[in-house]
C-alpha atoms as a PDB file:
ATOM      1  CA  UNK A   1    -161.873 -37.539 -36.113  1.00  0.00           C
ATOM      2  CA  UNK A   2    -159.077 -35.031 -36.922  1.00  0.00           C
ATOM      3  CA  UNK A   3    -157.537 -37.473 -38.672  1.00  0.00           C
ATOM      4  CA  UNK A   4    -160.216 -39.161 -40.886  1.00  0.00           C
ATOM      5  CA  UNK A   5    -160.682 -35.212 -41.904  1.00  0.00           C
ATOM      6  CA  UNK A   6    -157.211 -35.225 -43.101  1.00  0.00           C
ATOM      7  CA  UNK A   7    -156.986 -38.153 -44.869  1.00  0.00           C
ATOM      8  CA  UNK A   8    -160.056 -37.522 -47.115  1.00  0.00           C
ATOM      9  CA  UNK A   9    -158.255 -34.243 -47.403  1.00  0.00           C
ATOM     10  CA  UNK A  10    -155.460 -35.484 -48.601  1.00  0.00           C
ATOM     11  CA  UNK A  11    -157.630 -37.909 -50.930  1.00  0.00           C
ATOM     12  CA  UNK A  12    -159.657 -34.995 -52.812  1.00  0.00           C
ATOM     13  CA  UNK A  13    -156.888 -32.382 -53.057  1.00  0.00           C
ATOM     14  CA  UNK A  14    -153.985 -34.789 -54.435  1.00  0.00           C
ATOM     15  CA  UNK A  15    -155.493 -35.221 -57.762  1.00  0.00           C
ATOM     16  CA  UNK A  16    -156.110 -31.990 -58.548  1.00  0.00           C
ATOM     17  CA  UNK A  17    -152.549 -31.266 -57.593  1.00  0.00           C
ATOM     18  CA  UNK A  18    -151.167 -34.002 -59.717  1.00  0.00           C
ATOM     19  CA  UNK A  19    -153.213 -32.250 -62.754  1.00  0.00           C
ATOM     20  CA  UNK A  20    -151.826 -28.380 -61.979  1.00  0.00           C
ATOM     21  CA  UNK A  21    -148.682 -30.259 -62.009  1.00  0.00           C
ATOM     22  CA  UNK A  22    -148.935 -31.711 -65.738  1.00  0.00           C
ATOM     23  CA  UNK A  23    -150.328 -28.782 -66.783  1.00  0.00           C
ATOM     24  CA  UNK A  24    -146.907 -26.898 -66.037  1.00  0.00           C
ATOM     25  CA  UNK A  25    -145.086 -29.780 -67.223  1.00  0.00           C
ATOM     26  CA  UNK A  26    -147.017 -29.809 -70.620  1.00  0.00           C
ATOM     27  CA  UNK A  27    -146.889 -26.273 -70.958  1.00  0.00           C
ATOM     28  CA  UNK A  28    -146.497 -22.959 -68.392  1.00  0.00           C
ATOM     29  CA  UNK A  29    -149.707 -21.547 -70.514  1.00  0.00           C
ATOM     30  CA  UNK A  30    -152.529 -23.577 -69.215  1.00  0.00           C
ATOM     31  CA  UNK A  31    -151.203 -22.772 -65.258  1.00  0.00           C
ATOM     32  CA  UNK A  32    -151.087 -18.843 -65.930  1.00  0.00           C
ATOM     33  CA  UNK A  33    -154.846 -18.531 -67.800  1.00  0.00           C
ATOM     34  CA  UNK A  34    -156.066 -20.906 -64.648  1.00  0.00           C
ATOM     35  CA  UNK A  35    -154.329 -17.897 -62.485  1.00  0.00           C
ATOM     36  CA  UNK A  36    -155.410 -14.999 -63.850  1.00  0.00           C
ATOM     37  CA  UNK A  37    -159.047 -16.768 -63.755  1.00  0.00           C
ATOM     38  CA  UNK A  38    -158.670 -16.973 -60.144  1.00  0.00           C
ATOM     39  CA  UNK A  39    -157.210 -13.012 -60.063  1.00  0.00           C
ATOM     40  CA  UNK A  40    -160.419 -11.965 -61.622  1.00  0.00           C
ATOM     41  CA  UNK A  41    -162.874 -13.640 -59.308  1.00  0.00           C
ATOM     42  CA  UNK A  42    -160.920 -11.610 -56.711  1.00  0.00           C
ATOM     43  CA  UNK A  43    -162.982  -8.767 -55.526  1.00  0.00           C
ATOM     44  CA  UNK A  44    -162.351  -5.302 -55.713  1.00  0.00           C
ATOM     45  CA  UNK A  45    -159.486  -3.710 -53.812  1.00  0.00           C
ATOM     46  CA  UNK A  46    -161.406  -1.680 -51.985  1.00  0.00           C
ATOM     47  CA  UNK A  47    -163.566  -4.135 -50.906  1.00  0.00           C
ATOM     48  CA  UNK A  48    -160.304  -6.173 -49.947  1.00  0.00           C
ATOM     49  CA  UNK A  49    -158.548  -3.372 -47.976  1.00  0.00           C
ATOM     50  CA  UNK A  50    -162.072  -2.955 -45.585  1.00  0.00           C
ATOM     51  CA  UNK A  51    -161.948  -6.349 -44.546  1.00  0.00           C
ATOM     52  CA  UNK A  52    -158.396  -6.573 -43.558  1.00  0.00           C
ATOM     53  CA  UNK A  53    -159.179  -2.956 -41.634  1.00  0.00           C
ATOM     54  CA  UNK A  54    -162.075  -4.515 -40.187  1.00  0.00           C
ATOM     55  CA  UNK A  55    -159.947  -7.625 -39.301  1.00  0.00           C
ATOM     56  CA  UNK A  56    -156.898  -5.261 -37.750  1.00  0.00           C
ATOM     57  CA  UNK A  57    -159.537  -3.725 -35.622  1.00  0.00           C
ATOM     58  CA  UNK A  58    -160.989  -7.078 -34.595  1.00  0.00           C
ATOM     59  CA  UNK A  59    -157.529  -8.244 -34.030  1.00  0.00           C
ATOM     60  CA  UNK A  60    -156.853  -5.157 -31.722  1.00  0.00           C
ATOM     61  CA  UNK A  61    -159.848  -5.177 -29.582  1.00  0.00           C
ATOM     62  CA  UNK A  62    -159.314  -8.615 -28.627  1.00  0.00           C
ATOM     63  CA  UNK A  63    -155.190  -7.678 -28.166  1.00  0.00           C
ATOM     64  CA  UNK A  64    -156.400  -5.026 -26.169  1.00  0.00           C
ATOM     65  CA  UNK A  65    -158.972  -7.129 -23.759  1.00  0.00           C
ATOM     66  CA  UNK A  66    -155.977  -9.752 -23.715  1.00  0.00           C
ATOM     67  CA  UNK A  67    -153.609  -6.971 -22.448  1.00  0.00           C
ATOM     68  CA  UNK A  68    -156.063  -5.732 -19.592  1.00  0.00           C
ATOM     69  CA  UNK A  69    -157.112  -9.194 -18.412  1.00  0.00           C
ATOM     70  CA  UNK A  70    -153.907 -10.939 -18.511  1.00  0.00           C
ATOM     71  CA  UNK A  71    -152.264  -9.613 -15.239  1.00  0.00           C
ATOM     72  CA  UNK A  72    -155.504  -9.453 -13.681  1.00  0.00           C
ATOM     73  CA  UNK A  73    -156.336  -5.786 -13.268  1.00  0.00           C
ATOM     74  CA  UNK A  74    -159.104  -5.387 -15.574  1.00  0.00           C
ATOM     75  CA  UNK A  75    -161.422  -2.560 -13.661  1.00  0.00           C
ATOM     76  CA  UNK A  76    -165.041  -4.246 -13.106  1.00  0.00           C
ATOM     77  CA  UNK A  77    -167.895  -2.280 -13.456  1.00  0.00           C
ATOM     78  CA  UNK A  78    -168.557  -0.734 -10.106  1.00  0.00           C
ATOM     79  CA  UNK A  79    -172.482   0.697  -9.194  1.00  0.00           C
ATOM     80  CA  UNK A  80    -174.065   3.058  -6.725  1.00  0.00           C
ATOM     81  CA  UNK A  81    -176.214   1.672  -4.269  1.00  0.00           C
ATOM     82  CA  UNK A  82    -179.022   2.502  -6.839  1.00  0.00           C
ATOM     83  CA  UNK A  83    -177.786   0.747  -9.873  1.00  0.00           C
ATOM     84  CA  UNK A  84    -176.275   3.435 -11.809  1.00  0.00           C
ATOM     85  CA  UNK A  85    -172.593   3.573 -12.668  1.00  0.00           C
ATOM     86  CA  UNK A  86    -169.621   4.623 -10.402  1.00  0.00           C
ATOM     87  CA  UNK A  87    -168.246   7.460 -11.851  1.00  0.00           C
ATOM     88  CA  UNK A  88    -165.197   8.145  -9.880  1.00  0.00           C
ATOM     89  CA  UNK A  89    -161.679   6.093 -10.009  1.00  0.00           C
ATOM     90  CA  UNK A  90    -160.191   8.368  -7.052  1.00  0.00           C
ATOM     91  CA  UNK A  91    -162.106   6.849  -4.428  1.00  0.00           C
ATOM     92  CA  UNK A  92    -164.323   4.041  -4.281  1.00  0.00           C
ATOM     93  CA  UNK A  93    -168.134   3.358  -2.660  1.00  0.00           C
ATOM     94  CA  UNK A  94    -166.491   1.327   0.436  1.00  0.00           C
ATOM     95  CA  UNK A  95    -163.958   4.480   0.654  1.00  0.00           C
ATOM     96  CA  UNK A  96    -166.612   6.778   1.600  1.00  0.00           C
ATOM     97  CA  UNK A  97    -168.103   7.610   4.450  1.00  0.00           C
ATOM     98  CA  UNK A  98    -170.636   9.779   6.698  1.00  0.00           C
ATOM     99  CA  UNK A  99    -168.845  13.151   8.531  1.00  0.00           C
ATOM    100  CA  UNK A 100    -168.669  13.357  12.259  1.00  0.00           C
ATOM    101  CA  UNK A 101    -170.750  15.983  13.007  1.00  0.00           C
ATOM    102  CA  UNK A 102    -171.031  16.496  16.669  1.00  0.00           C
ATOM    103  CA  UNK A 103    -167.382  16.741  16.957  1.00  0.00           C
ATOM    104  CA  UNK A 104    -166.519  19.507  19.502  1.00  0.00           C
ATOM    105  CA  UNK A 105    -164.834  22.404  17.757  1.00  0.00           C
ATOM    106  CA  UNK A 106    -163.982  24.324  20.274  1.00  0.00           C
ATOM    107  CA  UNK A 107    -161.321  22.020  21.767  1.00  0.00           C
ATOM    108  CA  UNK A 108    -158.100  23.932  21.946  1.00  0.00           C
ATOM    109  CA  UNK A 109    -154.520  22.106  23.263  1.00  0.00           C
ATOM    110  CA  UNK A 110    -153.335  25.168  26.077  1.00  0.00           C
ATOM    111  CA  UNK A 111    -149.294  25.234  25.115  1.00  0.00           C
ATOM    112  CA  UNK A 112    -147.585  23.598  28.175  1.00  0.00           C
ATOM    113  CA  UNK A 113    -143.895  23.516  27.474  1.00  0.00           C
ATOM    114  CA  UNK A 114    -141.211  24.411  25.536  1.00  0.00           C
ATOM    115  CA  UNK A 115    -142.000  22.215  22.263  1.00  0.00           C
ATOM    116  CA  UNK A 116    -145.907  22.962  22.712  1.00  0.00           C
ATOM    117  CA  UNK A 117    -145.056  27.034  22.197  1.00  0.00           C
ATOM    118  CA  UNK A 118    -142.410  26.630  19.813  1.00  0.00           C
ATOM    119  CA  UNK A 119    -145.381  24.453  17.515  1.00  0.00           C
ATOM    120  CA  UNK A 120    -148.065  27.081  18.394  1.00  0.00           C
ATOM    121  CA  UNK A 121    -146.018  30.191  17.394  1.00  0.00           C
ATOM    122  CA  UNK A 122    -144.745  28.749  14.436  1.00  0.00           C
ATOM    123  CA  UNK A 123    -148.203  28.149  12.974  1.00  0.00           C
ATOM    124  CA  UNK A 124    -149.046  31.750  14.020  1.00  0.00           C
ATOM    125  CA  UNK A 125    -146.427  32.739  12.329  1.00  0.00           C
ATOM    126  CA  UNK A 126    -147.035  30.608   9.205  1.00  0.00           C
ATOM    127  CA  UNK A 127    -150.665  32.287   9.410  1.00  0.00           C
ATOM    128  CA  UNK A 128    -149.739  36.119   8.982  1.00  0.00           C
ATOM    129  CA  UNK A 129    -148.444  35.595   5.124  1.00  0.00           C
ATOM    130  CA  UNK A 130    -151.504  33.540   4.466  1.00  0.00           C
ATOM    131  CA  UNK A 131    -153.825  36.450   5.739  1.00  0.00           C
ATOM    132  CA  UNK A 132    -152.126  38.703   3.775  1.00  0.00           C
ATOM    133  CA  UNK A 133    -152.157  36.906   0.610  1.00  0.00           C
ATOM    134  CA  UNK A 134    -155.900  35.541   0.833  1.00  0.00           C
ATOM    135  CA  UNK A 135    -157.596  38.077   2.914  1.00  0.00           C
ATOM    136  CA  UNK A 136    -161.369  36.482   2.796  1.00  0.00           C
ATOM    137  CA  UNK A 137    -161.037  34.727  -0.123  1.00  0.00           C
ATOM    138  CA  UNK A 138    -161.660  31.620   2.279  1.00  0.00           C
ATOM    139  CA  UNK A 139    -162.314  29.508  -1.207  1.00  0.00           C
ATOM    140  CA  UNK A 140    -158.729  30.247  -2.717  1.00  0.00           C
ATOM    141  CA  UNK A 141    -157.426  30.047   0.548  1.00  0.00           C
ATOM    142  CA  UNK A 142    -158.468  26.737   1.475  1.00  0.00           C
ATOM    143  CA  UNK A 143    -157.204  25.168  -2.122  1.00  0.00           C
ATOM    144  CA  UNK A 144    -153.802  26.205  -1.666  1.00  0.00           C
ATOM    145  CA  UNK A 145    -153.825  24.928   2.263  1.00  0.00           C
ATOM    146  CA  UNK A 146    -155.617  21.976   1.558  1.00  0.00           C
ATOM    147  CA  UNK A 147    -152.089  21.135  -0.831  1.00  0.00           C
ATOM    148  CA  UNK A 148    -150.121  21.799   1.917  1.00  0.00           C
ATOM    149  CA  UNK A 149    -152.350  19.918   4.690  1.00  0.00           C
ATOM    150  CA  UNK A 150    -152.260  16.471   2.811  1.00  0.00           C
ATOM    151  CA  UNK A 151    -148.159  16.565   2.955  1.00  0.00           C
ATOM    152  CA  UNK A 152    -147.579  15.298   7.126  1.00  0.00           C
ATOM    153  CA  UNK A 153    -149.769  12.157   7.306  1.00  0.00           C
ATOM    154  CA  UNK A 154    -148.057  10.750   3.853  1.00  0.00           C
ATOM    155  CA  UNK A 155    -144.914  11.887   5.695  1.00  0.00           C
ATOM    156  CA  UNK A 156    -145.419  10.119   8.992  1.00  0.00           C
ATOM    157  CA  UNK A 157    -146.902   7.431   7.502  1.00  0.00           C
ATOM    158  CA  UNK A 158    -144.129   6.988   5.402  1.00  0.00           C
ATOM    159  CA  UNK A 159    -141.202   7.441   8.059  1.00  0.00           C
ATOM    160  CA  UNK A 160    -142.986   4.741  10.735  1.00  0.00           C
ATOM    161  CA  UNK A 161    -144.000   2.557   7.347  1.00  0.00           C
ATOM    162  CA  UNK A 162    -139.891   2.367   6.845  1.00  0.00           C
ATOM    163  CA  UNK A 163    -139.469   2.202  11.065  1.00  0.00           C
ATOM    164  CA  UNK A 164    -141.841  -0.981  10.980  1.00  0.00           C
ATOM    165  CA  UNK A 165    -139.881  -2.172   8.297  1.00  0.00           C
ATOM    166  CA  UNK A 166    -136.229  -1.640  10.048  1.00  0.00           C
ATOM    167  CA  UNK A 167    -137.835  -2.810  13.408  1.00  0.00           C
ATOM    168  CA  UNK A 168    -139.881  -5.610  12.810  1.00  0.00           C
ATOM    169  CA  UNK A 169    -142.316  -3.961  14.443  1.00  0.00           C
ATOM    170  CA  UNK A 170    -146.237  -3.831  14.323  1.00  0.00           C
ATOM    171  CA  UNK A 171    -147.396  -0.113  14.159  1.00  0.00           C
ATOM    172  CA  UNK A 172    -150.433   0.020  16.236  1.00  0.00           C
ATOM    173  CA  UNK A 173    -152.884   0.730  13.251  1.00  0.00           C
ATOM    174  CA  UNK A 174    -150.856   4.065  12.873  1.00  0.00           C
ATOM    175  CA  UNK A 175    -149.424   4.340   9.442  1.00  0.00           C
ATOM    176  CA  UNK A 176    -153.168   3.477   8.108  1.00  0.00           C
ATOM    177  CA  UNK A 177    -154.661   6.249   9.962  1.00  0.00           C
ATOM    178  CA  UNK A 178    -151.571   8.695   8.489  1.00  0.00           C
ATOM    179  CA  UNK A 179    -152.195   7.652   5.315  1.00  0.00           C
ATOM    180  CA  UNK A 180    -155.781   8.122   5.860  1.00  0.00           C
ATOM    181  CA  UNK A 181    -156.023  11.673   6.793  1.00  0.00           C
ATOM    182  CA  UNK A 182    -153.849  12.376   3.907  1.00  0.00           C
ATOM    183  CA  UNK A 183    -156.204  10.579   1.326  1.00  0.00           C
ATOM    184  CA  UNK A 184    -159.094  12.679   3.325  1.00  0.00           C
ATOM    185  CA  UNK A 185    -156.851  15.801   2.998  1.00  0.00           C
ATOM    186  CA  UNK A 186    -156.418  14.979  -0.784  1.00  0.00           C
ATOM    187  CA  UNK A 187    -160.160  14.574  -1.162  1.00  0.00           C
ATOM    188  CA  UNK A 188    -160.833  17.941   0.686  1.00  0.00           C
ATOM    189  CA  UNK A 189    -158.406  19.482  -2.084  1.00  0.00           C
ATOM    190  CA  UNK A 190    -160.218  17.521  -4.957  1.00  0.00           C
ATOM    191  CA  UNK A 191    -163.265  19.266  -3.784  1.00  0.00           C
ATOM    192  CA  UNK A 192    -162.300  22.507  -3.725  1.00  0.00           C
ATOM    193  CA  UNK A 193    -160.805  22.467  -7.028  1.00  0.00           C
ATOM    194  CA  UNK A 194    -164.207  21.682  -8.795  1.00  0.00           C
ATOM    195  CA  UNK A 195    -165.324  25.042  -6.367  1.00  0.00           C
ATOM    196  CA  UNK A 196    -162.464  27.482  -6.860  1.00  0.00           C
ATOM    197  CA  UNK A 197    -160.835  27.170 -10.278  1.00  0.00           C
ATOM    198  CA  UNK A 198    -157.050  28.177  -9.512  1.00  0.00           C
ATOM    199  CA  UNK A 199    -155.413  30.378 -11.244  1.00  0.00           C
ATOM    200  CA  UNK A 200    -151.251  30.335 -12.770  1.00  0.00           C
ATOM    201  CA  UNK A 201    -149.686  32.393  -9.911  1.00  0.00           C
ATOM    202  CA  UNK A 202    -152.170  30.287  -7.111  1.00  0.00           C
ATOM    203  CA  UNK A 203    -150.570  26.908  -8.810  1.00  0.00           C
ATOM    204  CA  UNK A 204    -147.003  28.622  -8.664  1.00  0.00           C
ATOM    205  CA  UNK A 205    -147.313  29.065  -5.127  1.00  0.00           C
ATOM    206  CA  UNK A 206    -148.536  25.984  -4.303  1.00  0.00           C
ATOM    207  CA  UNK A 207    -145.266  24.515  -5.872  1.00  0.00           C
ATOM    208  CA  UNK A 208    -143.263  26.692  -3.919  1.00  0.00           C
ATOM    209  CA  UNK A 209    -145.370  26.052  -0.434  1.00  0.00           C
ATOM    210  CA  UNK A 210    -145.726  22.470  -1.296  1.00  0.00           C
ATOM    211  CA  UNK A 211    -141.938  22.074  -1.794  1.00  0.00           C
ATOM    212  CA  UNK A 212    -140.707  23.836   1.172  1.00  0.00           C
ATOM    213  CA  UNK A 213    -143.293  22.462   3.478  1.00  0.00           C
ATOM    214  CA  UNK A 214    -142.583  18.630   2.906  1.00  0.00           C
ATOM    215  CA  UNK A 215    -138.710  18.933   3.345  1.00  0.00           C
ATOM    216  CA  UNK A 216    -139.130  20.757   6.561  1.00  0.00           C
ATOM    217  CA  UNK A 217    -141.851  18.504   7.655  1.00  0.00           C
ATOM    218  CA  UNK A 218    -139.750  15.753   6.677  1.00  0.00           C
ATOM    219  CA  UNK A 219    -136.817  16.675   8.915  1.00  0.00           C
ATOM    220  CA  UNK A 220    -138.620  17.718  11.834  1.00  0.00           C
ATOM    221  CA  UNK A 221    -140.055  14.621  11.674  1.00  0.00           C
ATOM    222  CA  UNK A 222    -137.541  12.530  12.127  1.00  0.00           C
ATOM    223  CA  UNK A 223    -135.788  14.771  14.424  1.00  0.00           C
ATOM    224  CA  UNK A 224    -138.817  15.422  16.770  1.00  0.00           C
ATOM    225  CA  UNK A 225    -142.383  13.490  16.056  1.00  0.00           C
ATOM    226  CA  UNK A 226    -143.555  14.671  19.197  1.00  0.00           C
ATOM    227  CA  UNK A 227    -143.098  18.566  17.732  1.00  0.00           C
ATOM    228  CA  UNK A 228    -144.256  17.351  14.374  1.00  0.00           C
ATOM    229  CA  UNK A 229    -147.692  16.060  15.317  1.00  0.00           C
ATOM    230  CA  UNK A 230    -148.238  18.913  17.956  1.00  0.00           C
ATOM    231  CA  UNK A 231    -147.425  21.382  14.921  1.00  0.00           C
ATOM    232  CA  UNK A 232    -149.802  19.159  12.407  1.00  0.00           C
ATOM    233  CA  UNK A 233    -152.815  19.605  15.630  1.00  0.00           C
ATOM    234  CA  UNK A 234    -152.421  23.426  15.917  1.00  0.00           C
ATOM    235  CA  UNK A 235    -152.954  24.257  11.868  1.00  0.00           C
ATOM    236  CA  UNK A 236    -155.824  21.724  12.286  1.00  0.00           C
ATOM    237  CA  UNK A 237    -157.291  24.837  14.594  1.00  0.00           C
ATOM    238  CA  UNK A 238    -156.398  27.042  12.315  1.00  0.00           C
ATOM    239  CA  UNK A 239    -158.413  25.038   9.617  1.00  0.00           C
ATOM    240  CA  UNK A 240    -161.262  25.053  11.667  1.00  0.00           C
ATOM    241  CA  UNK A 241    -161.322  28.553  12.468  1.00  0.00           C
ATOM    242  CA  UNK A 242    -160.632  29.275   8.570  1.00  0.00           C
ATOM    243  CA  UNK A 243    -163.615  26.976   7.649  1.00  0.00           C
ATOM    244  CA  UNK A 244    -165.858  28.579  10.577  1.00  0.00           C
ATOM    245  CA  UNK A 245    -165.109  31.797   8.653  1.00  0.00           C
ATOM    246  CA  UNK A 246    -166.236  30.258   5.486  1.00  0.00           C
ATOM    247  CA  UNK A 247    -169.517  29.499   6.624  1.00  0.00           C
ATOM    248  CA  UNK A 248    -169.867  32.953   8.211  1.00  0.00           C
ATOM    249  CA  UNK A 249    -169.322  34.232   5.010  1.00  0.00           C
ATOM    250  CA  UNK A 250    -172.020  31.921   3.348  1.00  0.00           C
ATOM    251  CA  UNK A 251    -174.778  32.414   5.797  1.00  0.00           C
ATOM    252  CA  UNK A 252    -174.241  36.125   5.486  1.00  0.00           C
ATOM    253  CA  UNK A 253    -174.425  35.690   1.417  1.00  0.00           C
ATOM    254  CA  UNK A 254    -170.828  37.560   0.733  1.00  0.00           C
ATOM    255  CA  UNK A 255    -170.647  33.663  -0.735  1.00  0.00           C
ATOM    256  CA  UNK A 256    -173.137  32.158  -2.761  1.00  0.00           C
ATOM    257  CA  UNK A 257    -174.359  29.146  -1.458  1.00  0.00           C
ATOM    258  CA  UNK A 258    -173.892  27.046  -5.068  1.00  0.00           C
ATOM    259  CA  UNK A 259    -174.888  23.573  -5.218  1.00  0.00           C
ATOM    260  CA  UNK A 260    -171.950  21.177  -3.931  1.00  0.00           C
ATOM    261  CA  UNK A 261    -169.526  19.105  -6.504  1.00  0.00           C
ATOM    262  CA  UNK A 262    -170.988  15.727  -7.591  1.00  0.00           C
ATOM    263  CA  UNK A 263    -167.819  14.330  -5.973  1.00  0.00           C
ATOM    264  CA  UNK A 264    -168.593  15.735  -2.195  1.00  0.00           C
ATOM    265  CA  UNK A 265    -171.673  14.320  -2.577  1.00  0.00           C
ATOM    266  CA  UNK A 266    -170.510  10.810  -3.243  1.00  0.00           C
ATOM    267  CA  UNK A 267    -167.784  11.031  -0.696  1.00  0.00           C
ATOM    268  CA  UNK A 268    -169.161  12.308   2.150  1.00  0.00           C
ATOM    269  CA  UNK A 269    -172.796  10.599   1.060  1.00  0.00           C
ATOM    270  CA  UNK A 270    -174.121  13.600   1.198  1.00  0.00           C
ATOM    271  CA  UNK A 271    -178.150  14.187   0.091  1.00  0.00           C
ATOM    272  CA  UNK A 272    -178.577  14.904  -3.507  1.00  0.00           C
ATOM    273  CA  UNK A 273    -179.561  18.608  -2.663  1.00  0.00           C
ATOM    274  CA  UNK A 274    -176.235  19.583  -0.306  1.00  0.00           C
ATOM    275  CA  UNK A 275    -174.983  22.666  -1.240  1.00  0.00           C
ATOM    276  CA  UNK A 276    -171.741  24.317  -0.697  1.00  0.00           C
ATOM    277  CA  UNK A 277    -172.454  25.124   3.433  1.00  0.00           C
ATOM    278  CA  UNK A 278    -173.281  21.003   3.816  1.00  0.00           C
ATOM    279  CA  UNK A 279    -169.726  20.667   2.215  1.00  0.00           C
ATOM    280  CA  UNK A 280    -167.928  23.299   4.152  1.00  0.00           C
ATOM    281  CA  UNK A 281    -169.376  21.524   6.854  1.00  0.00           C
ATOM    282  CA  UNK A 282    -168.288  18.204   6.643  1.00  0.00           C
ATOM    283  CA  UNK A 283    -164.403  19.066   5.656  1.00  0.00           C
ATOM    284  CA  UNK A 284    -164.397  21.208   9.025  1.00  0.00           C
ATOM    285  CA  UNK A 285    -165.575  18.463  10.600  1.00  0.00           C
ATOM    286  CA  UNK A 286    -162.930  16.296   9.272  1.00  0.00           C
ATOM    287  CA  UNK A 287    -160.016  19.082  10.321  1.00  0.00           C
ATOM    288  CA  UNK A 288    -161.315  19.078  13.991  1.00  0.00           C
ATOM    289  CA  UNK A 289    -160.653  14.576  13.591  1.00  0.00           C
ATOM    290  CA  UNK A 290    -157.871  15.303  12.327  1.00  0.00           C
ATOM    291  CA  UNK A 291    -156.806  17.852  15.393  1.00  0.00           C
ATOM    292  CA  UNK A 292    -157.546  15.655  17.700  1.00  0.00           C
ATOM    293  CA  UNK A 293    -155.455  12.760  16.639  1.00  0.00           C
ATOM    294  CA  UNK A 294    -152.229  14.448  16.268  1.00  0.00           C
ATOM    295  CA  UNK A 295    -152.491  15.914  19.439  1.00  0.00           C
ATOM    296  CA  UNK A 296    -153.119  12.957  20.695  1.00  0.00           C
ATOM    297  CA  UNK A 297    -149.968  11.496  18.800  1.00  0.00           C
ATOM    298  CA  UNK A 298    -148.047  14.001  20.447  1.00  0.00           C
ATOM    299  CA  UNK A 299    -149.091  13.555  23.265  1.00  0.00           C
ATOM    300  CA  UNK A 300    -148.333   9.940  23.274  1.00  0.00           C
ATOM    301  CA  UNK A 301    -144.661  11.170  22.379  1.00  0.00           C
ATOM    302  CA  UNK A 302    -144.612  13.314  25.179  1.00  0.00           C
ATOM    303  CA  UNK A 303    -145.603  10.536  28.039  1.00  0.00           C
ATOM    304  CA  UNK A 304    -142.350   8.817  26.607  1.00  0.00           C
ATOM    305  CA  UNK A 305    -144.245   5.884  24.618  1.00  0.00           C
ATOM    306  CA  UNK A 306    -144.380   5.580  20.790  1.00  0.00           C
ATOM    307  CA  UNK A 307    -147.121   5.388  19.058  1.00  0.00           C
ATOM    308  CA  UNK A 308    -147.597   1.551  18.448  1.00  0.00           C
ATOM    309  CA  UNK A 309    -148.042   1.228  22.563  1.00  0.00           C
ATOM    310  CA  UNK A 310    -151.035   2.910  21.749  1.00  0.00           C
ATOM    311  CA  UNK A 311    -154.004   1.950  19.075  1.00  0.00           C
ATOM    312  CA  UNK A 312    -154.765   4.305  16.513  1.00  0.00           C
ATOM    313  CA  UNK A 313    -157.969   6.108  16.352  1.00  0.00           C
ATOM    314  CA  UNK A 314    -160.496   5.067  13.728  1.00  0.00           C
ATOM    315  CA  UNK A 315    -160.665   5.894  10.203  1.00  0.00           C
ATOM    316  CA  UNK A 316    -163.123   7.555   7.826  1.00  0.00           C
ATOM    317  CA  UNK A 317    -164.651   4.474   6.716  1.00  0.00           C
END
C-alpha cells in the first residue's frame, strides 16, 4: 500500500513542480509573488511561537516518560490497604510492621568478664555527658541518640557483608538483620524529627557524635565483635531506660501527649488516633529487640562460634 501512496504522490506533485520550474525559468517574478502569497496565509507570529511551545512541552513530557521508563525504574503508584495513595518513599507498606509489645524490659545482661565490664562502663561513661547536656529533655535527647544508634548495625552489616564476600561464606541471615535494626534505628530518628525540631548547635553535635562514633565503632569492630555487640546491647538498656523516662514524663503531663507523626502511624500501623505515648511505646519496644539480639551476638562470639553457626533472629517485617 505504501507504495501505491507514493506513486500517485509522485503523479500529482510532479506537474506542479514542472510548472514552479518554468515559472523561474520564464521569469524569477512569477515564483516570488507565488511566495509571498504563501508568507501571508502564514499566521501570526504569535500564534506560531505557542504552538512550537506547546509542541516543546509535548516533546518533553514524552522525553521525560521515555527517560523514567527506559531502564525500568519508573515508581508505580503504590496504595494503602484502603485505596488511598502511599505517601512515603522511605519505607514501603510490606516494610512495616506491628511492635512487639510484650517484650520483657527488664532483662539486664549481669557483666561476667573482663570484655562484659569494659562494654558496661564505657556506656556509663558515654551516659554522664549526655545527662548533662539533655537533662530531661528526653525528646532532644532521643534525636541526637537515635543518629548515633543507627551507626553499628550498618557497620556490622557492612564488615560481615565484605567477610561473606572474602569467604565465600553464607552469613546465617545476619547482615539482613544488621541492616535491619539500622533501617528501624533510622525510622526511630525520622520520627522524632517530625516531634522535636532540632536546632543548629543540636545538628553540630550530631556531626561531631556521629563522626567519632562510627570510626571507633568501626575499629572495635573489627578488632573485637564480641565487645562490639556486647557494647551495642548495653546502650540498648540505656535506650530503654531513657524511653521509660519519656513516658514517665508524659503520663505525668511535664510532656504533652500531641498526636503522633503521620509517618509512626504508617510504620508501626499504628490506629489513626495514637498519640505520642503509643509512639514512645513502640520505639522502646524496638530498643529492648534490639538488646536482645546483640547480646545474643555476643554471646555467640563469646562461646567461640561466629555468627553464621547460628540463625539470625527475625526481622521487623
Amino acid at each position: 500500500n505504501g507504495r501505491n501512496c507514493n506513486r500517485h504522490g509522485a503523479a500529482v506533485t510532479r506537474p506542479s513542480v514542472a510548472a514552479e520550474t518554468r515559472q523561474m525559468h520564464n521569469g524569477g517574478f512569477f515564483y516570488w509573488k507565488r511566495m509571498m502569497a504563501s508568507q501571508a496565509e502564514m499566521p501570526p507570529t504569535g500564534e506560531t511561537e505557542a504552538k512550537s511551545t506547546e509542541k516543546e512541552e509535548s516533546s518533553r513530557t514524552k522525553n521525560n516518560k521515555v527517560m523514567s521508563s527506559y531502564w525500568g525504574i519508573s515508581r508505580p503508584k503504590i496504595t494503602r490497604e484502603d485505596g488511598t495513595e502511599w505517601p512515603w518513599n522511605c519505607f514501603m507498606p510490606w516494610e512495616t510492621y506491628e511492635s512487639n509489645l510484650s517484650i520483657d524490659l527488664n532483662k539486664h545482661h549481669v557483666p561476667k568478664n573482663f570484655l562484659d565490664k569494659v562494654a558496661y562502663r564505657t556506656v556509663k561513661l558515654l551516659r554522664i555527658p549526655t545527662d548533662l547536656f539533655f537533662k530531661r529533655q528526653y525528646g532532644c535527647r532521643a534525636m541526637m541518640l537515635e543518629t548515633v544508634a543507627a551507626v553499628p548495625g550498618m557497620v556490622g552489616g557492612m564488615l560481615l557483608h565484605l567477610r561473606s564476600l572474602r569467604k565465600f561464606q553464607h552469613s546465617g541471615g545476619w547482615i539482613k538483620a544488621l541492616l535491619e535494626e539500622a533501617e528501624n534505628e533510622r525510622m526511630h530518628l525520622m520520627t522524632m524529627v517530625e516531634l522535636v525540631k532540632p536546632k543548629w548547635y543540636e545538628r553540630l553535635l550530631v556531626l561531631a557524635v556521629q563522626g567519632v562514633f562510627f570510626n571507633a565503632f568501626f575499629v572495635v569492630y573489627i578488632l573485637s565483635p564480641k565487645l562490639a555487640h556486647r557494647v551495642v546491647g548495653y546502650l540498648e538498656e540505656e535506650a530503654i531506660h531513657s524511653y521509660t523516662e519519656y513516658l514517665k514524663d508524659i503520663n505525668s503531663g511535664a510532656v504533652e501527649n500531641v498526636p503522633a507523626p503521620a509517618i509512626a502511624i504508617d510504620y508501626w500501623r499504628l490506629p489513626k488516633d495514637a498519640k505520642l505515648k503509643d509512639v514512645i511505646t513502640v520505639i522502646r519496644a524496638d530498643e529492648a529487640h534490639h538488646r536482645d539480639v546483640n547480646h545474643f551476638a555476643s554471646d555467640i562470639h563469646f562461646h567461640g562460634k561466629e555468627l553464621r553457626d547460628a540463625p539470625a533472629p527475625l526481622g521487623y517485617h
